[in-house]
Protein backbone atom coordinates (compact mmCIF):
# COMPACT_ATOMS: atom_id res chain seq x y z
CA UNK A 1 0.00 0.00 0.00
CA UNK A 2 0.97 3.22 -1.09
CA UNK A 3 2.69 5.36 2.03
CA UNK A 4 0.24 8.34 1.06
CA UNK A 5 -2.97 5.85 2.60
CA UNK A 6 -1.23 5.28 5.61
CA UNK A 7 -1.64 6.45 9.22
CA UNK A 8 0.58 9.20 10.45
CA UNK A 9 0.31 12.04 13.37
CA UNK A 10 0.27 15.90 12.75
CA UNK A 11 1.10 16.73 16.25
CA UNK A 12 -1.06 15.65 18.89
CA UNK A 13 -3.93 14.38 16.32
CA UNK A 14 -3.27 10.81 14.69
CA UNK A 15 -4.77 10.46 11.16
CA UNK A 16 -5.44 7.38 8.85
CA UNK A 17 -4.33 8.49 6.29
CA UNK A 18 -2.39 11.42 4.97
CA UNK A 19 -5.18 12.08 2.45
CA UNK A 20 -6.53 15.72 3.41
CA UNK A 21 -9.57 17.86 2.63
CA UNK A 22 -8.37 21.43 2.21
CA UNK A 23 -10.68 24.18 3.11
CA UNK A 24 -13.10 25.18 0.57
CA UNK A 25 -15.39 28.07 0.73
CA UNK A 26 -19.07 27.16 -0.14
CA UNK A 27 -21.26 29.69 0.89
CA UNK A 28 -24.11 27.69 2.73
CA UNK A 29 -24.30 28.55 5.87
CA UNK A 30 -26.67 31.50 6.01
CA UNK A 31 -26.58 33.83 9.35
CA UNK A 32 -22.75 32.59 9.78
CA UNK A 33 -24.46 29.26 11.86
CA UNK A 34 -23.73 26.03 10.24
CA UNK A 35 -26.65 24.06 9.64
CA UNK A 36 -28.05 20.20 9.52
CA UNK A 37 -26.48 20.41 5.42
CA UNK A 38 -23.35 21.32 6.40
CA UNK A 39 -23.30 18.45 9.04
CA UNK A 40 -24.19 15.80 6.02
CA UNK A 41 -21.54 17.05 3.65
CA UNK A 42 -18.41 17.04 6.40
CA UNK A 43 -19.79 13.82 7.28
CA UNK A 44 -19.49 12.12 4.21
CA UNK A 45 -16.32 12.92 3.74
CA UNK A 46 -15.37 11.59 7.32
CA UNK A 47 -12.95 8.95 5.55
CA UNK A 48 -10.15 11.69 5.00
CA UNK A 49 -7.46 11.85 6.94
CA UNK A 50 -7.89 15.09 8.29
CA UNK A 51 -10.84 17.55 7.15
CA UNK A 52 -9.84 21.41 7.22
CA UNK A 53 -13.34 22.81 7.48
CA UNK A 54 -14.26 25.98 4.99
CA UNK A 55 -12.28 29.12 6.24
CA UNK A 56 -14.50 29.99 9.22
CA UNK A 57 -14.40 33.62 10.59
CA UNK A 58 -13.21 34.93 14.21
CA UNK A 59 -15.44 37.33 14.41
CA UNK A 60 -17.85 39.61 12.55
CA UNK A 61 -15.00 41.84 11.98
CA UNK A 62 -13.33 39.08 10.04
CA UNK A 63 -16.23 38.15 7.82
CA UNK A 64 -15.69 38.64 4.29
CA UNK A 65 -18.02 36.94 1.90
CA UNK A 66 -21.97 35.98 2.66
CA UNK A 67 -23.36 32.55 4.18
CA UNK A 68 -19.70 31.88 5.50
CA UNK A 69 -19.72 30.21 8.76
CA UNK A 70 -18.34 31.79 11.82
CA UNK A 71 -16.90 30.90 15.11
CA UNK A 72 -17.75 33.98 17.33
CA UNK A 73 -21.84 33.70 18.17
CA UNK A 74 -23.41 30.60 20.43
CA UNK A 75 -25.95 29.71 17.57
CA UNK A 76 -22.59 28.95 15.17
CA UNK A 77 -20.63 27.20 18.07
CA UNK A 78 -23.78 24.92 19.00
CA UNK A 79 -23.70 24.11 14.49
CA UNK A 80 -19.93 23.29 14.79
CA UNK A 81 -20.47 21.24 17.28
CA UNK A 82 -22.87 18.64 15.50
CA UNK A 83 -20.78 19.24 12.69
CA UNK A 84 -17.86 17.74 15.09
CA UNK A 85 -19.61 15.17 17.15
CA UNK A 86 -21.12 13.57 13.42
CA UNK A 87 -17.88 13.41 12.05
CA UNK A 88 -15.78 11.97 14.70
CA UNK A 89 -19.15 9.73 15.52
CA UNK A 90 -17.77 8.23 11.43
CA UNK A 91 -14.50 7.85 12.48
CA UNK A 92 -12.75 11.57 11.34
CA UNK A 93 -11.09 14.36 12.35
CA UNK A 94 -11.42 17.65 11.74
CA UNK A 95 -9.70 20.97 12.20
CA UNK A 96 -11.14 24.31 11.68
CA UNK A 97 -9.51 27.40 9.51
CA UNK A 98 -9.07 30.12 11.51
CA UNK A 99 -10.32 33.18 9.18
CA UNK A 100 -9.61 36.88 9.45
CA UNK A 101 -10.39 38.36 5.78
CA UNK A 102 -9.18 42.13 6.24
CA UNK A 103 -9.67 43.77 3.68
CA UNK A 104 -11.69 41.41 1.20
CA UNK A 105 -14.96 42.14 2.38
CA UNK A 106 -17.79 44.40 1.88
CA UNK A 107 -19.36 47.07 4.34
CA UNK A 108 -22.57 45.32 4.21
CA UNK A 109 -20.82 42.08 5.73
CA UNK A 110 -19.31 44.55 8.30
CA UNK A 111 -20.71 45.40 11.85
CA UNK A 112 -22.60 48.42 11.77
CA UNK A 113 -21.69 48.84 8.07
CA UNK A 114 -17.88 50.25 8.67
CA UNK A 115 -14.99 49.60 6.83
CA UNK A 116 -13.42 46.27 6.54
CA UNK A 117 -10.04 46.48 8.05
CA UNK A 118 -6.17 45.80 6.82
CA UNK A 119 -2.80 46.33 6.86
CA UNK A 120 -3.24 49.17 4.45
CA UNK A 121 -6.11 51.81 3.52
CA UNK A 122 -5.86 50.77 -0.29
CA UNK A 123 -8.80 49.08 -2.01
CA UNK A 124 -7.68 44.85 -3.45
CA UNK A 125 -8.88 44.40 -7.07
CA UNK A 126 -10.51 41.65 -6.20
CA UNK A 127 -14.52 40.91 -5.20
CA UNK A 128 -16.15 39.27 -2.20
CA UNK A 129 -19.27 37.02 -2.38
CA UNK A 130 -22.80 38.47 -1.81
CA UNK A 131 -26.54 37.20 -1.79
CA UNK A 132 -28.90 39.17 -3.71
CA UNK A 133 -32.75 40.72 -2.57
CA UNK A 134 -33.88 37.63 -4.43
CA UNK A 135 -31.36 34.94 -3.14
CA UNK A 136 -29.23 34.65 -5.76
CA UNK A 137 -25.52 35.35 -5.13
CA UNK A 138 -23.39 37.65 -6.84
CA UNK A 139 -19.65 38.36 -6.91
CA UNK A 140 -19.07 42.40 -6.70
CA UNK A 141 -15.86 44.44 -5.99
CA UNK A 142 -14.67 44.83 -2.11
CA UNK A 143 -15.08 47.68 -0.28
CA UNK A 144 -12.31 50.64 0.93
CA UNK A 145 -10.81 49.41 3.68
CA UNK A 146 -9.27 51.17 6.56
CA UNK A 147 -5.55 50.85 7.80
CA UNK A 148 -6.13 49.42 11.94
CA UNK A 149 -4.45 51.74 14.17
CA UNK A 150 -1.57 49.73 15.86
CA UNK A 151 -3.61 49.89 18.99
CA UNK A 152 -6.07 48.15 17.83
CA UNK A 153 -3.95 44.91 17.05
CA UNK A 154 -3.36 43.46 20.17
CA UNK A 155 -7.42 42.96 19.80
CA UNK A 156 -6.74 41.11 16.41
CA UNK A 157 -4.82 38.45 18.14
CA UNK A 158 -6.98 38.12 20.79
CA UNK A 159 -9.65 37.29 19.43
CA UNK A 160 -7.83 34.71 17.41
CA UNK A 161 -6.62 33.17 20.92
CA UNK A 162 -10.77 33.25 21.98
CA UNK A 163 -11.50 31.37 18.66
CA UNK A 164 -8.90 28.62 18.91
CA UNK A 165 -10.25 28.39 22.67
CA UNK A 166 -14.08 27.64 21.22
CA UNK A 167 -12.77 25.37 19.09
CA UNK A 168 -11.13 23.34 20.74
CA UNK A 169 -14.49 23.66 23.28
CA UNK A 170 -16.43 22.55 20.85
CA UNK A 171 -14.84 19.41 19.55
CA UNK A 172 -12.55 20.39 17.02
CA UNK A 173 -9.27 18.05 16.81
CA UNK A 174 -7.35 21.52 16.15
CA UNK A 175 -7.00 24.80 14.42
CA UNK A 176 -5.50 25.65 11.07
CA UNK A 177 -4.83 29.80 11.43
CA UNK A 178 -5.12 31.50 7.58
CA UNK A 179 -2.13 33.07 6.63
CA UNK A 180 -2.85 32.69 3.20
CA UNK A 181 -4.83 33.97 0.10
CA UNK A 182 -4.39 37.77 0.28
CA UNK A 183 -6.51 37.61 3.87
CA UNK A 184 -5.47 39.47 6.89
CA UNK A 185 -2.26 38.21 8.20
CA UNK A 186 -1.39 37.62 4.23
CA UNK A 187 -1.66 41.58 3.92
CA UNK A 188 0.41 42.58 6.50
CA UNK A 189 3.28 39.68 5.25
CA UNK A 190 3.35 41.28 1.77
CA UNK A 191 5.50 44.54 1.14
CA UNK A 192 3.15 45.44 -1.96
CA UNK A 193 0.41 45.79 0.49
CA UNK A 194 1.53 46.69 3.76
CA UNK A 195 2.52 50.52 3.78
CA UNK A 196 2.37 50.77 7.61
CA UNK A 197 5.15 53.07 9.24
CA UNK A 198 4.46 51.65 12.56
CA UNK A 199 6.13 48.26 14.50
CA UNK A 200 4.13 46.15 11.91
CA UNK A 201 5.52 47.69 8.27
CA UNK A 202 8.46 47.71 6.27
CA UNK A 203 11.15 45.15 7.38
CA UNK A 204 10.07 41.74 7.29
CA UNK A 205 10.27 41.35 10.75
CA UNK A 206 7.78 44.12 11.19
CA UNK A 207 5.45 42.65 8.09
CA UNK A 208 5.60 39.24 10.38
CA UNK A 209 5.10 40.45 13.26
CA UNK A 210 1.35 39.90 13.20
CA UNK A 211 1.63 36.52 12.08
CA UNK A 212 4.13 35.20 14.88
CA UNK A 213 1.83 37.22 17.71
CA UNK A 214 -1.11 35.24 16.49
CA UNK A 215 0.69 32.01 16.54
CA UNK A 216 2.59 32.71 20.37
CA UNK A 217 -1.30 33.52 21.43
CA UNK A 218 -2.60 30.36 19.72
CA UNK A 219 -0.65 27.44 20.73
CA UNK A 220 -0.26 28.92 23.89
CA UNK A 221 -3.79 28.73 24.39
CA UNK A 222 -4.33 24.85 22.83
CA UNK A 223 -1.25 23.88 22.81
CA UNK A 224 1.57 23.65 19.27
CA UNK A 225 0.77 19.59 18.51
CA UNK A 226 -3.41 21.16 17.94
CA UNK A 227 -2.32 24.45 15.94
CA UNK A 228 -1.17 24.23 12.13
CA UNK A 229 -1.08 27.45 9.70
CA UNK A 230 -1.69 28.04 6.52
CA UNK A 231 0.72 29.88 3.60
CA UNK A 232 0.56 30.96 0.13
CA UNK A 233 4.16 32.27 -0.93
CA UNK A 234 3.01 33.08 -4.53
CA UNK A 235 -0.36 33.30 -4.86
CA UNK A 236 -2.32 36.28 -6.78
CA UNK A 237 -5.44 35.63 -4.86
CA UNK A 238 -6.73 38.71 -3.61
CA UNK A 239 -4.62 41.02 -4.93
CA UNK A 240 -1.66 39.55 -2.69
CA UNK A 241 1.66 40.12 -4.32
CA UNK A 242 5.22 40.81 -2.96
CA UNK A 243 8.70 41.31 -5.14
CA UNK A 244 10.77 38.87 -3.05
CA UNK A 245 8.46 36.10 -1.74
CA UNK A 246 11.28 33.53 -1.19
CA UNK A 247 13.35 35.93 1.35
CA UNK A 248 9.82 36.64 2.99
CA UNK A 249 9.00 33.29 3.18
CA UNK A 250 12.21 31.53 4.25
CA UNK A 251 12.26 34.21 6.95
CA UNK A 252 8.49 32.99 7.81
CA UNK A 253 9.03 29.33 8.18
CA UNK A 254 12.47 29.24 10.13
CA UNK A 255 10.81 31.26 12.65
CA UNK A 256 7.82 28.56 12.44
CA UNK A 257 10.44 25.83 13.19
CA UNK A 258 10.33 26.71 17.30
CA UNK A 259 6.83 26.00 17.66
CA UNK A 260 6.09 22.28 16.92
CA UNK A 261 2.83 22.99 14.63
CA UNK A 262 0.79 19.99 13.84
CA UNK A 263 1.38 21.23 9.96
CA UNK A 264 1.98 23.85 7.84
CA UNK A 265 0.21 23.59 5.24
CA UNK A 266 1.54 25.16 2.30
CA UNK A 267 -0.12 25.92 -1.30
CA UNK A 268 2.38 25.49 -4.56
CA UNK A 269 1.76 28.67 -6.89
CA UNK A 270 -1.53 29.92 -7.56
CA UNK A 271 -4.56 29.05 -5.27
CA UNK A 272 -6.12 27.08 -7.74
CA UNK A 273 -4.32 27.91 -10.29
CA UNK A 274 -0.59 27.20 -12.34
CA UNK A 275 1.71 25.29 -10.31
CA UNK A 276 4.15 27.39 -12.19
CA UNK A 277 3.07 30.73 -11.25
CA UNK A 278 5.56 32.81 -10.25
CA UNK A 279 6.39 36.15 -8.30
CA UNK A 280 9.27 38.65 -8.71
CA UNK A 281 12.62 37.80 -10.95
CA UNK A 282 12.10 33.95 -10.17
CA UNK A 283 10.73 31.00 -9.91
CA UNK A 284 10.02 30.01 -6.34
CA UNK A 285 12.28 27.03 -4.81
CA UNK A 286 9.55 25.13 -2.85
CA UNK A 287 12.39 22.39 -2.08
CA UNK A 288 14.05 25.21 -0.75
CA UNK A 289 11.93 26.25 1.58
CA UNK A 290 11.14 22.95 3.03
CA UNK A 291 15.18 22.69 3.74
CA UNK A 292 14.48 25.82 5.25
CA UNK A 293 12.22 24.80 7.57
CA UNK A 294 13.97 21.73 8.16
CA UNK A 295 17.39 23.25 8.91
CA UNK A 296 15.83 25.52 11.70
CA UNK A 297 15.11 22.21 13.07
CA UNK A 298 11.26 22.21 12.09
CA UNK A 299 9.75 19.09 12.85
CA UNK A 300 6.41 19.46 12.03
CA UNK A 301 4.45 17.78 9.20
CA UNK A 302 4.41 19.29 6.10
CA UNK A 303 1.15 19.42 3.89
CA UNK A 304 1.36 20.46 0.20
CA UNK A 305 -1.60 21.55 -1.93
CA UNK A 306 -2.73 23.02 -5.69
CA UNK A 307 -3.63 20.33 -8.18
CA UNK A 308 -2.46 17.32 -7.01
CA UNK A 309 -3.09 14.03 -9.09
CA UNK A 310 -2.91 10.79 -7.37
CA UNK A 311 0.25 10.09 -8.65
CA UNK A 312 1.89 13.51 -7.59
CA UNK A 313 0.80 12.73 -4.44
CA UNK A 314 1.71 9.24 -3.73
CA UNK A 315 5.31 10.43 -5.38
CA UNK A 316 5.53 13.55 -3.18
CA UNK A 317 4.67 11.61 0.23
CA UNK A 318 6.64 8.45 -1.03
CA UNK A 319 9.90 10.74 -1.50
CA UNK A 320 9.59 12.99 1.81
CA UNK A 321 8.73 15.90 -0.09
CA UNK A 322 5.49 16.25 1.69
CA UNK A 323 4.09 14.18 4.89
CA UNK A 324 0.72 15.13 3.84
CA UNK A 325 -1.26 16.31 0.22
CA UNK A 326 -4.48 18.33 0.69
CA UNK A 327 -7.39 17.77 -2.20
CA UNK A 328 -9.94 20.90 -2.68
CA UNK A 329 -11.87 20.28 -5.66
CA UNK A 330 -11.42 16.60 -6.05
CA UNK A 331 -12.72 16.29 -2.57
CA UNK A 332 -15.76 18.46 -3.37
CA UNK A 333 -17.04 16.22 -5.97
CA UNK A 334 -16.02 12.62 -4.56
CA UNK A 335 -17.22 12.16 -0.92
CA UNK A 336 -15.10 9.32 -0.98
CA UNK A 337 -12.07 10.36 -2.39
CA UNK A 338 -9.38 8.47 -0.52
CA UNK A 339 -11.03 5.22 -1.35
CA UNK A 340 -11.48 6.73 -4.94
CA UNK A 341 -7.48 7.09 -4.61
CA UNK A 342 -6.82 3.74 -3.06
CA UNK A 343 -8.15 2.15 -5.88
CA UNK A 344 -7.65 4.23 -8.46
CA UNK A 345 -11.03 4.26 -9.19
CA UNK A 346 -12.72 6.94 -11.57
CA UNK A 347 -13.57 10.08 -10.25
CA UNK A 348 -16.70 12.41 -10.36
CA UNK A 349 -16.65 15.38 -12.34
CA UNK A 350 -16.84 19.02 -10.62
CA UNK A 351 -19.80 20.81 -11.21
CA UNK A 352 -18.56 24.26 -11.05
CA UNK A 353 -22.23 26.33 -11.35
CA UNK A 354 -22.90 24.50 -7.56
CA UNK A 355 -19.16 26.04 -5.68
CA UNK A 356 -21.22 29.05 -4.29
CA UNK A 357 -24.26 29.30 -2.44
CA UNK A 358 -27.68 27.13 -3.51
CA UNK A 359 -28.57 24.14 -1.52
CA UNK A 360 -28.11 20.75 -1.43
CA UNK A 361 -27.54 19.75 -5.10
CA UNK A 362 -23.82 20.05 -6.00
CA UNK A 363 -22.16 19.92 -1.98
CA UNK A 364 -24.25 17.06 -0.67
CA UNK A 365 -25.48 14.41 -3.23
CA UNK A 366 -22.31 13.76 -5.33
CA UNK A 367 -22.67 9.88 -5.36
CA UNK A 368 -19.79 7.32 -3.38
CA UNK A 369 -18.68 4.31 -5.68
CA UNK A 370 -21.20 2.41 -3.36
CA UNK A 371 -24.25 4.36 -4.55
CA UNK A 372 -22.79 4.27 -7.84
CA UNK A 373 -22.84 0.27 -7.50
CA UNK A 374 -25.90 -0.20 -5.85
């Protein structure tokens, strides 16, 4: 049996198998609360390894897109939890994202209709996720953010610490923070968005600042082995961009290295995207930056993700490139995807009007190869 189907740890949580959902925005959860649908579709896809739930806001602060779930009211904690108890009750585990968006939201999504918040006062070309007078959902352009006064960050990290705390309180096996994707820590990491002149701008210790305070407060609170983070050293997505990601991000994981994360979980190029994409004069040395890590003496597991096949994947686990390969879409449209990928069976085919928003058709009746041969 291939090495990529069998059981590992990531920290404190042991898995079955290093096949892993990635987190995947789907826009049905309506008041931020998950709901009895959401509880069917992370159940069926109990058989991963590890499921990283949608990204799942901190706050209302930190919502960016409509019918996103959050972590911050009791109505969405009480959701989480069946979502938890139902998937463990099928023999799972499950982490959830940690979400701060910044400045990719929209002032209707924010409380009392105020600016979202960033490293930065300038606008992302990029759009946000809303739901129509009629129920339909439309995409449409963010909003002006504002820059947070550097007072106002210490609150930030808090309430990423009171997040992990709930939780872990409500049955999640751990925490994955989002440092990826052009969101909130994301902006202050990249010197083409973060113009701050304060303690949190312009060297790269100052751009990481944010990012480090938000992991001391985190795995200090639930411990390293139950706190993983995400990164994205190249990715467009939301406007992100920097000149020098490789200096950035060696910088980022060798300080990463003294913690003991469950994972980091790192995306190759363009979220969704080219493999190949590339920022500044270069291509980006992903090898590289695992040495990196593992020269500062990291230790924790290392997850790779973007448009994996199931040979990359066995190959990248069987050679110690990666410990771990997360599926997004693949996992979307085949429930059963690791025993899809155990036996090389054929795979569903992504139905890509059904990503955002709508109901049940296109998140929770893709069929398993038993419906299929029943």
């Amino acid at each position: 049996m291939a090495k990529l189907f069998e059981p590992t740890k990531l920290g404190d949580i042991a898995i079955a198998n290093r096949v892993v959902m990635a987190p995947l925005t789907r826009n049905r959860s309506p008041n931020a609360v998950p709901n009895d649908l959401n509880v069917k579709y992370y159940t069926q896809r109990a058989s991963a390894g590890l499921i990283i739930t949608e990204a799942t806001a901190i706050t209302h602060q930190g919502q960016g897109y409509a019918d996103v779930p959050g972590l911050y009211s009791k109505e969405a904690l009480a959701g989480w939890k069946r979502v938890t108890d139902a998937v463990h009750a099928n023999g799972g585990k499950i982490v959830v994202q940690l979400w701060h968006v910044g400045r990719i939201s929209h002032t209707t999504l924010q409380p009392n209709g105020g600016k979202p918040v960033s490293s930065t006062s300038k606008t992302a070309k990029s759009k946000t996720y809303l739901v129509n007078p009629d129920g339909t959902g439309s995409f449409v352009p963010t909003s002006e953010p504002r820059a947070l006064e550097t007072s106002e960050i210490p609150g930030i990290v808090e309430d990423f610490r009171k997040a992990a705390r709930a939780a872990i309180d409500t049955g999640f096996d751990g925490v994955e923070i989002h440092g990826a994707n052009g969101y909130l820590i994301d902006q202050f990491l990249r010197a083409d968005i973060n113009d701050r002149a304060d303690q949190y701008g312009g060297s790269i210790e100052n751009r990481a600042r944010l990012l480090f305070e938000v992991v001391d407060a985190v795995t200090k609170e639930i411990g390293a082995g139950r706190t993983a983070i995400r990164i994205s050293p190249v990715t467009p997505a939301n406007d992100a961009s920097d000149t020098d990601p490789q200096t950035l991000f060696t910088y980022v994981v060798e300080g990463l290295a003294k913690y003991g994360l469950s994972y980091i979980h790192v995306v190759e190029g363009q979220t969704g995207g080219a493999r190949d994409y590339q920022q500044g004069d270069k291509p980006f040395d992903w090898d590289a930056l695992h040495a990196a890590y593992k020269a500062a003496s990291g230790k924790s597991a290392w997850m790779l993700n973007n448009g994996y096949t199931r040979e990359m994947a066995i190959e990248a686990v069987k050679s110690g490139k990666a410990d771990t390969i997360a599926f997004g879409k693949l996992f979307i449209a085949n429930p059963d995807l690791v025993q899809r990928l155990k036996d090389n069976a054929p795979l569903n085919t992504l139905d890509t009007a059904t990503l955002y928003g709508g109901g049940a058709h296109g998140y929770a009746d893709y069929p398993t190869l038993e419906t299929v041969a029943a």
